[in-house]
C-alpha atoms as a PDB file:
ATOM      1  CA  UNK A   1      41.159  -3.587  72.473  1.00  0.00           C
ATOM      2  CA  UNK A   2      43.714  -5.975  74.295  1.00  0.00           C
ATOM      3  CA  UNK A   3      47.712  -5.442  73.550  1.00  0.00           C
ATOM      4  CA  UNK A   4      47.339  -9.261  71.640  1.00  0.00           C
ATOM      5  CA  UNK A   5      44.817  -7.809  69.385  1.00  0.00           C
ATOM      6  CA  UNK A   6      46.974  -4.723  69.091  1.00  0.00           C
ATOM      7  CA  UNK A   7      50.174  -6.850  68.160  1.00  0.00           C
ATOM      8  CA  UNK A   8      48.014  -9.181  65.690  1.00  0.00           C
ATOM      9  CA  UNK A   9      46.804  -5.949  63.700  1.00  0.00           C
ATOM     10  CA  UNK A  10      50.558  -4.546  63.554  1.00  0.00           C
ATOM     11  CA  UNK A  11      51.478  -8.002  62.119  1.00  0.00           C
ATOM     12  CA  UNK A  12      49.121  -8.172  59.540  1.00  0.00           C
ATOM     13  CA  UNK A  13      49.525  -4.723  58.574  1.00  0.00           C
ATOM     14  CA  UNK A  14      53.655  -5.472  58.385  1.00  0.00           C
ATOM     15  CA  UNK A  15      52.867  -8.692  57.048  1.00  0.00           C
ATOM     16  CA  UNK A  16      50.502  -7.641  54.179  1.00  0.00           C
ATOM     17  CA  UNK A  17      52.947  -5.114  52.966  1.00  0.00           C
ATOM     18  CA  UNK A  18      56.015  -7.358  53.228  1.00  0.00           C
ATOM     19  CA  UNK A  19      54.481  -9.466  50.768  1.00  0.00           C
ATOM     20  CA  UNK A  20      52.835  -6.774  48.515  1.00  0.00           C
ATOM     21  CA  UNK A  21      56.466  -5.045  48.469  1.00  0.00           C
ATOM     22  CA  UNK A  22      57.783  -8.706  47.239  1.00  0.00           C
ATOM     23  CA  UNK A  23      54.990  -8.919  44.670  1.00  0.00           C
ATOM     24  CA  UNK A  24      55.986  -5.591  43.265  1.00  0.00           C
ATOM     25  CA  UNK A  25      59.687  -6.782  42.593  1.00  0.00           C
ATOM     26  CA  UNK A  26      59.291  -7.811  38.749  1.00  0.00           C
ATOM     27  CA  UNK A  27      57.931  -4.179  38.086  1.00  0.00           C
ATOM     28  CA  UNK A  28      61.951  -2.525  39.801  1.00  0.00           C
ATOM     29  CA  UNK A  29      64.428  -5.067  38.175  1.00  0.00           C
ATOM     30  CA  UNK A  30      63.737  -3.498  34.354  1.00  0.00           C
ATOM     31  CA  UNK A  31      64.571  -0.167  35.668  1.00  0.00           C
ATOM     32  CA  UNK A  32      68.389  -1.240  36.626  1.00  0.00           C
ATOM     33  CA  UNK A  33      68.641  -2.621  32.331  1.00  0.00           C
ATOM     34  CA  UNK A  34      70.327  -2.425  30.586  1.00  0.00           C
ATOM     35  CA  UNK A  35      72.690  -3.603  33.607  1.00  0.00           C
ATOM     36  CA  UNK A  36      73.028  -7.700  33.503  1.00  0.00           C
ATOM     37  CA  UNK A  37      71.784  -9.796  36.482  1.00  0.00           C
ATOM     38  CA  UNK A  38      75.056 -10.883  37.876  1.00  0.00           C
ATOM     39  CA  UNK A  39      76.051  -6.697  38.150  1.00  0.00           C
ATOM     40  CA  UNK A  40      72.299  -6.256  39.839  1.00  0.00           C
ATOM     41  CA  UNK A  41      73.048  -9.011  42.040  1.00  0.00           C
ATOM     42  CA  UNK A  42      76.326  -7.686  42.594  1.00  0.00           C
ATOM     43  CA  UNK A  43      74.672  -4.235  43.625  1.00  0.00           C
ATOM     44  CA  UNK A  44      72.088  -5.733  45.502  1.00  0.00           C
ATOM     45  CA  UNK A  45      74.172  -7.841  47.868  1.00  0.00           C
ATOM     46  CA  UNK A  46      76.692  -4.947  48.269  1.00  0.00           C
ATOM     47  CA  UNK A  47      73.447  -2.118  49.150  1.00  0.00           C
ATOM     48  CA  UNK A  48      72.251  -5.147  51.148  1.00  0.00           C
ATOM     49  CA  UNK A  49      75.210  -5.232  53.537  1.00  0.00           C
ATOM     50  CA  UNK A  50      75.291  -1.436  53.626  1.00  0.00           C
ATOM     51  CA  UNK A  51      71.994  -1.195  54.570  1.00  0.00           C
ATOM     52  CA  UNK A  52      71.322  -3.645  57.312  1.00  0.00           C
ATOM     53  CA  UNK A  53      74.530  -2.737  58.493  1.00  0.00           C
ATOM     54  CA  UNK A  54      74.152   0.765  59.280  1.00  0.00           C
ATOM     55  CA  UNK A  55      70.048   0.007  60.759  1.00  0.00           C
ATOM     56  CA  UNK A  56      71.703  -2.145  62.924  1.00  0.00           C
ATOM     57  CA  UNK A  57      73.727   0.073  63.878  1.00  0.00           C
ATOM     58  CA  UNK A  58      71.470   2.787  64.462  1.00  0.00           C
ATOM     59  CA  UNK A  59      69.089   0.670  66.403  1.00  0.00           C
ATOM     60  CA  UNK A  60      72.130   0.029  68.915  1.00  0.00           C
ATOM     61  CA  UNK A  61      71.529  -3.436  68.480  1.00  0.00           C
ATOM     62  CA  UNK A  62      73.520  -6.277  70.367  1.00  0.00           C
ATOM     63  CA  UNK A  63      76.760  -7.888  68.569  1.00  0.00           C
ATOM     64  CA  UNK A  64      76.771 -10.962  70.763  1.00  0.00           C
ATOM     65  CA  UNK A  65      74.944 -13.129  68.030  1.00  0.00           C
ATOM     66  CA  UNK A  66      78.112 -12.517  65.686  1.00  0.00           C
ATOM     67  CA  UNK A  67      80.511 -15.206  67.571  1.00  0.00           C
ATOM     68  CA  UNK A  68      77.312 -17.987  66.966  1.00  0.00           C
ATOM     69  CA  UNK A  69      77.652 -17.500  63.342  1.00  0.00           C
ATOM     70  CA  UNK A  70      81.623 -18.533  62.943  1.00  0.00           C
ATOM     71  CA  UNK A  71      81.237 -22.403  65.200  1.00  0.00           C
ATOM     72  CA  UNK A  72      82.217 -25.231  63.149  1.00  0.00           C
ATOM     73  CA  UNK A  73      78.370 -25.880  63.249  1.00  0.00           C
ATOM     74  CA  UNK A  74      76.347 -23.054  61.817  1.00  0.00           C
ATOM     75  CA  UNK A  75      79.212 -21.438  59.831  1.00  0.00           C
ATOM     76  CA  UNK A  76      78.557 -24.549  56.872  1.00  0.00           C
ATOM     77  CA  UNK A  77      74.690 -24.093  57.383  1.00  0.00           C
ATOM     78  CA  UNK A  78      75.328 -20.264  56.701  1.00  0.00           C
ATOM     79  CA  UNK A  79      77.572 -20.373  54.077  1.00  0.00           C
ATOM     80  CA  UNK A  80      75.192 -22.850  52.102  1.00  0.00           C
ATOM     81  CA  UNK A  81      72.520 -20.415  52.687  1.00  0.00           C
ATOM     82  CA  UNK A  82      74.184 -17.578  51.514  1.00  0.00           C
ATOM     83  CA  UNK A  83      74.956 -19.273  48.059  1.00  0.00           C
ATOM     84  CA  UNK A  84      71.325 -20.516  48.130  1.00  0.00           C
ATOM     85  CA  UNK A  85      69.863 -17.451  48.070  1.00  0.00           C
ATOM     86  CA  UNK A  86      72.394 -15.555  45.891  1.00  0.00           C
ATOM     87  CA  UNK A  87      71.302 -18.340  42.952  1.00  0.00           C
ATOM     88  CA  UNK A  88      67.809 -17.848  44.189  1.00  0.00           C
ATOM     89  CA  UNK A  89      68.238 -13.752  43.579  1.00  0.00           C
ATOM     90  CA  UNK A  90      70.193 -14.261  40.448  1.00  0.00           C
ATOM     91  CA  UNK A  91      67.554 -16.495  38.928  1.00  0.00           C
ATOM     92  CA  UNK A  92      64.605 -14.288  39.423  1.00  0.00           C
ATOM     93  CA  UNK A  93      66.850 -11.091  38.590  1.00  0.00           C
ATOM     94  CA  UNK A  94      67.446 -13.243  35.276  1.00  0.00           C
ATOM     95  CA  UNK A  95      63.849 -13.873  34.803  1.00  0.00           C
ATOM     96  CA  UNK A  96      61.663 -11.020  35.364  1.00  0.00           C
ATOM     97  CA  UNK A  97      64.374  -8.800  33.175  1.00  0.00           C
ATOM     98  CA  UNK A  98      63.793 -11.746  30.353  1.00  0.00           C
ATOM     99  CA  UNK A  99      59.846 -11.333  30.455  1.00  0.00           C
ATOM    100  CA  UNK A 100      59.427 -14.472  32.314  1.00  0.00           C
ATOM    101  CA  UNK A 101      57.349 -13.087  35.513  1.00  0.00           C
ATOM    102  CA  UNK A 102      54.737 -15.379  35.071  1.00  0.00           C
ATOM    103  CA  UNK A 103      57.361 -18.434  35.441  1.00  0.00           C
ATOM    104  CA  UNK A 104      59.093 -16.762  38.484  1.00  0.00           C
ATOM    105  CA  UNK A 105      55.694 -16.392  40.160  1.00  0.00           C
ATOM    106  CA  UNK A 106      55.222 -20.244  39.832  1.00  0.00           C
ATOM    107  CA  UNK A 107      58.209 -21.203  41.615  1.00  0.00           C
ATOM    108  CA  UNK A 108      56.808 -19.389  44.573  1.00  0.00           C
ATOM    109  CA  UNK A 109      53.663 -20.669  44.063  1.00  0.00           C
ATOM    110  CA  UNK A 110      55.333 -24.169  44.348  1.00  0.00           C
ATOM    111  CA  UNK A 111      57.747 -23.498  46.687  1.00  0.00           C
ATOM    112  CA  UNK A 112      55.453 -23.997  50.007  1.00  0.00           C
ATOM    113  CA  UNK A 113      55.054 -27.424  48.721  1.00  0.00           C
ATOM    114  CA  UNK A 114      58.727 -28.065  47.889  1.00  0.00           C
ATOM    115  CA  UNK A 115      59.000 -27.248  52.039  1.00  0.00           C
ATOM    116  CA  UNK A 116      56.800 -30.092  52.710  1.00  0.00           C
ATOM    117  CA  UNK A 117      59.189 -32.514  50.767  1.00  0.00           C
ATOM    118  CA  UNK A 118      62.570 -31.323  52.097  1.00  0.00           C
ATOM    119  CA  UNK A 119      60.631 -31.427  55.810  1.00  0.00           C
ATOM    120  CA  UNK A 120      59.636 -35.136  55.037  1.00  0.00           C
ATOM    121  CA  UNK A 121      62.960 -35.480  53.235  1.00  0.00           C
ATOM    122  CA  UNK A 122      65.749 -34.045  55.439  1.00  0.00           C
ATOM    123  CA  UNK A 123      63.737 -33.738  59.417  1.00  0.00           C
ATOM    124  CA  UNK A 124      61.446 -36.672  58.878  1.00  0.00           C
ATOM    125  CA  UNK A 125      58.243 -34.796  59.188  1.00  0.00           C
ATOM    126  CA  UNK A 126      54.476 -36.547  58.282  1.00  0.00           C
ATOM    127  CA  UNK A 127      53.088 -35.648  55.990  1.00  0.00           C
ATOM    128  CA  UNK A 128      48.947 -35.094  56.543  1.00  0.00           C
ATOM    129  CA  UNK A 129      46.480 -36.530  53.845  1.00  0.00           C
ATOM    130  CA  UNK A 130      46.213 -32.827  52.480  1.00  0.00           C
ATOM    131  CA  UNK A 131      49.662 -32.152  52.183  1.00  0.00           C
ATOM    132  CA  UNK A 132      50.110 -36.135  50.161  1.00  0.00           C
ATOM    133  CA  UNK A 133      47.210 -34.677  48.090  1.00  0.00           C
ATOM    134  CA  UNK A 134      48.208 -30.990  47.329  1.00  0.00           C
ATOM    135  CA  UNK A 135      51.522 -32.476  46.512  1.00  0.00           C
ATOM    136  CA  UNK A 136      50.418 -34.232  43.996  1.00  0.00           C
ATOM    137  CA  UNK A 137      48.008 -31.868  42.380  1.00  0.00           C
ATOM    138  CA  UNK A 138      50.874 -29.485  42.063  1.00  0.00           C
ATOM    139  CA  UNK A 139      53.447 -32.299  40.783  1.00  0.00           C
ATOM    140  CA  UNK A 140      50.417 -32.905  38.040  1.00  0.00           C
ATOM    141  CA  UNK A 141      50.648 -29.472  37.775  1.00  0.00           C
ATOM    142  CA  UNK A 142      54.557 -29.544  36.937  1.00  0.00           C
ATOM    143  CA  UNK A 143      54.454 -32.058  34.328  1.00  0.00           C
ATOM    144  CA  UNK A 144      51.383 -30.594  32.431  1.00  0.00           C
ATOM    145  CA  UNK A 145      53.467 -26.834  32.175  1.00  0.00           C
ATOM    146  CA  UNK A 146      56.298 -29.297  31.092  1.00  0.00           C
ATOM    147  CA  UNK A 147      54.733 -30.894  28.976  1.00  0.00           C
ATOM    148  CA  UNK A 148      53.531 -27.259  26.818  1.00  0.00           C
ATOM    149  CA  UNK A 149      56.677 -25.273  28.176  1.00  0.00           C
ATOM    150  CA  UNK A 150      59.637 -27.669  29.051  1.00  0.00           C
ATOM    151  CA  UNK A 151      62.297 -25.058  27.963  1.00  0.00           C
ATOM    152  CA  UNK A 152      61.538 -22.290  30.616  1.00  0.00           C
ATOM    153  CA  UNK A 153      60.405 -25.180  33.879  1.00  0.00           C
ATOM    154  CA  UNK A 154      63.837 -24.388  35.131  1.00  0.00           C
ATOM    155  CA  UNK A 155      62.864 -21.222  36.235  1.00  0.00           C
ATOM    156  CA  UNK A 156      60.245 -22.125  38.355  1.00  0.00           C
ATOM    157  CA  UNK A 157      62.191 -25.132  39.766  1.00  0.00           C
ATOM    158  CA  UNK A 158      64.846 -23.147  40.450  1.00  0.00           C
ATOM    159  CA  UNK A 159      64.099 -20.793  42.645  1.00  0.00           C
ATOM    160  CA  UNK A 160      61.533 -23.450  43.854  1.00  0.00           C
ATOM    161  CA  UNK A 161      63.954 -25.578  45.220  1.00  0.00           C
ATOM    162  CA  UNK A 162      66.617 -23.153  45.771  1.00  0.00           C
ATOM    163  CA  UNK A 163      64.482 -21.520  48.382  1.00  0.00           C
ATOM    164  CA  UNK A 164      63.388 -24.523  50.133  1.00  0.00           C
ATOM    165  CA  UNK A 165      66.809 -25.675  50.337  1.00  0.00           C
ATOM    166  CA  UNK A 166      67.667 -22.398  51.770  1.00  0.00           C
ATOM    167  CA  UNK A 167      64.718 -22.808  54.572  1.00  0.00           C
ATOM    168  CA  UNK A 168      66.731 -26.126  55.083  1.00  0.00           C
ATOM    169  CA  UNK A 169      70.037 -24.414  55.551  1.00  0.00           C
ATOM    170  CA  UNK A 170      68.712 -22.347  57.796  1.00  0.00           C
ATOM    171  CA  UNK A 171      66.421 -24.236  59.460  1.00  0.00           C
ATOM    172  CA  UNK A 172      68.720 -25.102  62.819  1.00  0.00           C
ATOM    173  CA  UNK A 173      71.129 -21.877  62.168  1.00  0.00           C
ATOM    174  CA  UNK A 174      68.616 -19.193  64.272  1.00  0.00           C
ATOM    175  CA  UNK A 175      68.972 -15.493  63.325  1.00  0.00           C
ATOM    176  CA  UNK A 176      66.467 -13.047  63.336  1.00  0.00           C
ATOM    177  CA  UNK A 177      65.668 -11.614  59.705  1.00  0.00           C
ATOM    178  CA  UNK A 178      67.903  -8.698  59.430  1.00  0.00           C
ATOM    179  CA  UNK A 179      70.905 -10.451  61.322  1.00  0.00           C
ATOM    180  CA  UNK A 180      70.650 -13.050  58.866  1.00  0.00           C
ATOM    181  CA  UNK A 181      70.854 -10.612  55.728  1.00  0.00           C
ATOM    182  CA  UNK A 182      73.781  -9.066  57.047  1.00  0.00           C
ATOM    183  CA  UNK A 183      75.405 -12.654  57.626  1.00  0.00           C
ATOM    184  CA  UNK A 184      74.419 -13.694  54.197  1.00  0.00           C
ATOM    185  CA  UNK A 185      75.433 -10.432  52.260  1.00  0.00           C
ATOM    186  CA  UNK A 186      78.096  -9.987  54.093  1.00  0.00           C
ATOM    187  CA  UNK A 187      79.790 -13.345  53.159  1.00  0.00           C
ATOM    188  CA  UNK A 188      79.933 -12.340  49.588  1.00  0.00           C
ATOM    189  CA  UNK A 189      80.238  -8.814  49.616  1.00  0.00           C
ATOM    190  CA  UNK A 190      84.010  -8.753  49.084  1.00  0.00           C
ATOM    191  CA  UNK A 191      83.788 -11.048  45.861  1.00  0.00           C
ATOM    192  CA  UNK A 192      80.753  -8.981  44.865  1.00  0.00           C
ATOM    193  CA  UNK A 193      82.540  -5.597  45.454  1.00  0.00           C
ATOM    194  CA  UNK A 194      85.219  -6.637  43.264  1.00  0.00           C
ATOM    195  CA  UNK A 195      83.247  -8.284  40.873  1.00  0.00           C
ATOM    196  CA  UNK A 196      82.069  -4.229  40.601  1.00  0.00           C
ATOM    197  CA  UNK A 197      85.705  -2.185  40.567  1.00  0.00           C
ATOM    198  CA  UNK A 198      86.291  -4.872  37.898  1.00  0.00           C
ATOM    199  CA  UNK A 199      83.471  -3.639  35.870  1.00  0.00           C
ATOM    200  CA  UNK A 200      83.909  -0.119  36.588  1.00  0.00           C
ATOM    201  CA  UNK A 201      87.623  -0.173  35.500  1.00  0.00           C
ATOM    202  CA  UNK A 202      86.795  -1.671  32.114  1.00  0.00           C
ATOM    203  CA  UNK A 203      84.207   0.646  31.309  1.00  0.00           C
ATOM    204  CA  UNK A 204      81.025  -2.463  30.851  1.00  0.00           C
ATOM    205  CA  UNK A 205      79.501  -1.646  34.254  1.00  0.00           C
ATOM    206  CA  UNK A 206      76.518   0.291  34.724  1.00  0.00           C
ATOM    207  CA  UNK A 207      77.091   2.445  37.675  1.00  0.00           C
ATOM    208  CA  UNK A 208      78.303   6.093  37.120  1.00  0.00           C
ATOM    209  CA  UNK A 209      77.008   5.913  33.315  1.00  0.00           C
ATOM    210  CA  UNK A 210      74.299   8.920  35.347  1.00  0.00           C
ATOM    211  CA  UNK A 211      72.799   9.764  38.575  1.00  0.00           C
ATOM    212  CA  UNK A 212      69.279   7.575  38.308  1.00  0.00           C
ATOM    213  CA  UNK A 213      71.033   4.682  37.686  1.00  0.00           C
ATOM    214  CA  UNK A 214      73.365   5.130  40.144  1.00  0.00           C
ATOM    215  CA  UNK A 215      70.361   5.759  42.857  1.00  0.00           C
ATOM    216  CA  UNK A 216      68.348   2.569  41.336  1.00  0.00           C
ATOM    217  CA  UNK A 217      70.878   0.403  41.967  1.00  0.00           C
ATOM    218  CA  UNK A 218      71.717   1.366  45.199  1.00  0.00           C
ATOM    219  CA  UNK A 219      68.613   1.073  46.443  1.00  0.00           C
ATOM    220  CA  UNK A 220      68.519  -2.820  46.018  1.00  0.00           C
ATOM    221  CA  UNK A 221      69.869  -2.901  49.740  1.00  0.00           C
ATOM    222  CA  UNK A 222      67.040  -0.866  50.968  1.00  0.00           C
ATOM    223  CA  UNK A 223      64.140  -2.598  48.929  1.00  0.00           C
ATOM    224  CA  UNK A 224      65.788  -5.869  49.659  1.00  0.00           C
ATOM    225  CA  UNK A 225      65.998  -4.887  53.720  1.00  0.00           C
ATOM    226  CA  UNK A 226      62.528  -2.823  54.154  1.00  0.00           C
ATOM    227  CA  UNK A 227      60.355  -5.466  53.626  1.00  0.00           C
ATOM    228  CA  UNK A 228      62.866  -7.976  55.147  1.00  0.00           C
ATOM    229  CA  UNK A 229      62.572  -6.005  58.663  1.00  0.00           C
ATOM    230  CA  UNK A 230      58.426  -5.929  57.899  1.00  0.00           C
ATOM    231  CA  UNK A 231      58.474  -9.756  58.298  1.00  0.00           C
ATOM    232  CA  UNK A 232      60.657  -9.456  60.866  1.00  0.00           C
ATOM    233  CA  UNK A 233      57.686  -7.357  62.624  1.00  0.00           C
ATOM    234  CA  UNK A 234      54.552  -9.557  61.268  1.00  0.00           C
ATOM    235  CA  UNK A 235      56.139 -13.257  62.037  1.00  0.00           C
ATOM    236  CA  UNK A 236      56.095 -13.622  65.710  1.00  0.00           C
ATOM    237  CA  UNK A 237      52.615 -11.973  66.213  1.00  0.00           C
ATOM    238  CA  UNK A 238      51.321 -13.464  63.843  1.00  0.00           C
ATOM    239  CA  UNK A 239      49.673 -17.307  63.944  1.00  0.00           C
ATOM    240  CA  UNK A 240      51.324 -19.780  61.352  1.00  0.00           C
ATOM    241  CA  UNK A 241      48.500 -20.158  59.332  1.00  0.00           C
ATOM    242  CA  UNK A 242      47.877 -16.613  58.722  1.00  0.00           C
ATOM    243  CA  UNK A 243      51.275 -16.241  57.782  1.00  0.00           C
ATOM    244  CA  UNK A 244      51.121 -19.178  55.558  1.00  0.00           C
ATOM    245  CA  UNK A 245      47.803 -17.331  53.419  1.00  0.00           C
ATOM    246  CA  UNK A 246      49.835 -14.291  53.097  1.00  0.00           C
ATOM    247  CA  UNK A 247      53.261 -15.907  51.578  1.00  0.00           C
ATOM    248  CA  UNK A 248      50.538 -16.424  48.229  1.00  0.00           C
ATOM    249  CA  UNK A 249      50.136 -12.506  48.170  1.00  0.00           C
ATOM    250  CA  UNK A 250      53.626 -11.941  46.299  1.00  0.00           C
ATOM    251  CA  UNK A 251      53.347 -14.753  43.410  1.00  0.00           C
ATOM    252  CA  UNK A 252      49.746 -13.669  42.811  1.00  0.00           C
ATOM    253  CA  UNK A 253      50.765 -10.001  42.278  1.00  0.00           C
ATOM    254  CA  UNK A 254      53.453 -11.171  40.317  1.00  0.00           C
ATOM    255  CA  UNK A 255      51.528 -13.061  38.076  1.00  0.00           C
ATOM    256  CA  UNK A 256      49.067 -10.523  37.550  1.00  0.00           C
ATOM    257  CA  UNK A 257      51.850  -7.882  36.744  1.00  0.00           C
ATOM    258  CA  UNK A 258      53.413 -10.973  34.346  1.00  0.00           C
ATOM    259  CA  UNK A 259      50.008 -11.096  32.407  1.00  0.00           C
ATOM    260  CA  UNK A 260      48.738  -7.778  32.819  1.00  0.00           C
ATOM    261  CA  UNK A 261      51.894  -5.563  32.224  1.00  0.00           C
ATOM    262  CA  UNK A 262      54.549  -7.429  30.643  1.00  0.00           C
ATOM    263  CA  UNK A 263      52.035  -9.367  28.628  1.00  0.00           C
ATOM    264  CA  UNK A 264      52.939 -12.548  28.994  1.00  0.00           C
ATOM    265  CA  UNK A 265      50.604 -15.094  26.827  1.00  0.00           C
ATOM    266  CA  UNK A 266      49.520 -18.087  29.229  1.00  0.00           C
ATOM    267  CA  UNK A 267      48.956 -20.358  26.857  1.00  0.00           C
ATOM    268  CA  UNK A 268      46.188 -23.258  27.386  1.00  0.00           C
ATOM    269  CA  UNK A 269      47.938 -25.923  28.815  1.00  0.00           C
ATOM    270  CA  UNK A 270      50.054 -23.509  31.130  1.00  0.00           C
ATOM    271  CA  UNK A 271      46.808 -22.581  32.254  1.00  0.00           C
ATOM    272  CA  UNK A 272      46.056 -25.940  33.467  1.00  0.00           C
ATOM    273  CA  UNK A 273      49.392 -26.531  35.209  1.00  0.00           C
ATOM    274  CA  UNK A 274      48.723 -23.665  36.919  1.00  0.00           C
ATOM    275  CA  UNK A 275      45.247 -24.295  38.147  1.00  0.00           C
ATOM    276  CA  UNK A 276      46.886 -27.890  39.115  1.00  0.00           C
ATOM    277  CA  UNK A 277      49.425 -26.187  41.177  1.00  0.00           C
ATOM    278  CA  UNK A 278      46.832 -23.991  42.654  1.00  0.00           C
ATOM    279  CA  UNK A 279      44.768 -26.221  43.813  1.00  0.00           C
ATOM    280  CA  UNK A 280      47.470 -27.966  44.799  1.00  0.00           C
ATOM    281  CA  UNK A 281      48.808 -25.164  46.779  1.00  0.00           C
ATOM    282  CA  UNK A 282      45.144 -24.416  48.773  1.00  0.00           C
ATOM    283  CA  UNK A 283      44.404 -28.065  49.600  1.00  0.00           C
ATOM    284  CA  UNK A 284      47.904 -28.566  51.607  1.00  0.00           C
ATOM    285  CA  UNK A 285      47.156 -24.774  52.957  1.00  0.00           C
ATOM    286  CA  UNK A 286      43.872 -25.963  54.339  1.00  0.00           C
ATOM    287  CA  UNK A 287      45.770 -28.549  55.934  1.00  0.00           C
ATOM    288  CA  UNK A 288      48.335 -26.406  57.644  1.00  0.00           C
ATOM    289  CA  UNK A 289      45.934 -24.085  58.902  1.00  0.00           C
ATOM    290  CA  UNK A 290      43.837 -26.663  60.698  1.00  0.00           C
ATOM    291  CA  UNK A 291      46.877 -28.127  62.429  1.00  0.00           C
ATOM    292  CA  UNK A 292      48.557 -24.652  63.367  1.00  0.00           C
ATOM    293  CA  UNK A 293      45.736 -22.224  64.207  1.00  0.00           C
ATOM    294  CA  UNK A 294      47.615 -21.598  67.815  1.00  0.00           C
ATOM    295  CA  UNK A 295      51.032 -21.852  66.395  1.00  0.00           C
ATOM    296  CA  UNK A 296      53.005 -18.705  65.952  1.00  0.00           C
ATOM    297  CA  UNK A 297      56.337 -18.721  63.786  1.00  0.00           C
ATOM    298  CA  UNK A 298      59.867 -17.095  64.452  1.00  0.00           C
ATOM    299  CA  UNK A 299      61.776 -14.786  62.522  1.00  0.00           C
ATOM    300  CA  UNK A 300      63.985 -16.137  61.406  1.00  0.00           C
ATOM    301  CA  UNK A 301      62.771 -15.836  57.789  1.00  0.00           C
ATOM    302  CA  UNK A 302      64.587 -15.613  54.612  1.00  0.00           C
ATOM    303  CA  UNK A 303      64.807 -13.229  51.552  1.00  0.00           C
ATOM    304  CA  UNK A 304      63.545 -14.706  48.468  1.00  0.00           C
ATOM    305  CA  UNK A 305      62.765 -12.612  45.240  1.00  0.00           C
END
């Protein structure tokens, strides 16, 4: 077996779990209630910072990326992403611990195609006849779950277009994965620290009411940064494409864990949407896949969910 076959196995295996650990997400945010999602995303960005911090500085890792981040520059592009992502977290914190999994996993579902429009929007990419035609199919898709479930569409759109705007932010600011996390927790982990002492001292916070949920919630910075550093592993051995089939792994699980274990009831004309979106999804996949077989990303990837 040659070392690139070797490398493309470790990817996939990194990259399959990566995504099956993101899928898994709506099944760990009930276990912090009856804590509120602003004190869970509190926790999480705080564990975050705590977390990739101390890897990094186990694995001995170079500082010298740190002075990039503060030039007049990429310190904006960062900062945008960083409040990106925090309303990104928030929102699916908010959903999946308000029984609306099934909504979360459809603004990750639509998100791929929400890339396409900020590519075409904000770098002036082409867009292929696939990707005009998936788009569409999912828009379709959009306005039939609006029209049978206008009053929860915000979810999905939300973190739908949160994320791609994040990609965007991010887009010319290169850091690998767990640099990144450190960068973006680390920008808000004074605010979010005292967002916590402010809880604490007024007795409405949740950590120290016992030892489990003390533990749960500080493990958001490990679950958040384990299957961060996975990607981190899959992306560059892996080919775009492949990489592009395996971002549907998480929204999948999650909407099976929506219907199957919260039971969520899908009702008719959700059903639809989704198949719209779906469709939508695989026709601008096919697409991507035939223009990027040889292509192999960077990783410089985000942390959505």
């Amino acid at each position: 077996m040659t070392r690139s076959s070797d490398a493309q196995r470790t990817g996939l295996l990194a990259g399959v779990t990566a995504y099956f650990l993101w899928g898994l997400f709506p099944l760990y945010w009930p276990l912090l209630k009856p804590a509120g999602a602003f004190e869970i995303l509190a926790h999480r960005i705080v564990w975050s910072f705590v977390s990739v911090l101390l890897v990094l500085l186990v694995l001995r890792q170079s500082w010298r990326w740190v002075a990039g981040v503060f030039t007049r520059a990429n310190f904006p592009r960062l900062l945008a992403a960083t409040l990106l992502i925090a309303l990104n977290w928030v929102t699916y914190i908010f959903a999946v611990n308000s029984g609306h999994v099934v909504e979360a996993s459809l603004g990750y579902f639509i998100n791929p195609l929400a890339n396409v429009l900020f590519g075409v929007l904000f770098f002036g990419e082409r867009l292929g006849r696939g990707g005009r035609l998936g788009g569409l199919l999912a828009v379709a898709g959009v306005v039939v779950i609006a029209w049978g479930s206008f009053e929860t569409l915000w979810v999905s759109l939300t973190l739908a277009l949160s994320f791609g705007l994040y990609g965007v932010a991010k887009k010319k600011a290169h850091l690998p994965a767990l640099q990144g996390l450190l960068v973006e927790s680390g920008l808000l982990v004074v605010p979010c620290a005292a967002f916590l002492i402010v809880l604490a001292a007024t007795g409405t916070g949740q950590f120290g009411t016992s030892v489990p949920a003390d533990a749960l919630l500080m493990l958001t910075g490990p679950i958040t940064a384990i299957p961060l550093w996975l990607f981190a592993i899959a992306a560059p051995r892996l080919p775009l494409g492949v990489v592009g089939i395996l971002q549907y792994l998480a929204p999948t699980i999650q909407f099976m864990i929506g219907v199957l274990v919260v039971g969520q009831h899908v009702t008719p004309t959700y059903w639809l949407g989704l198949v719209l979106v779906w469709i939508g999804s695989a026709v601008y996949l096919r697409e991507a896949l035939s223009g990027t077989r040889a292509s192999t990303p960077d990783a410089t990837g985000g942390s959505a969910h």
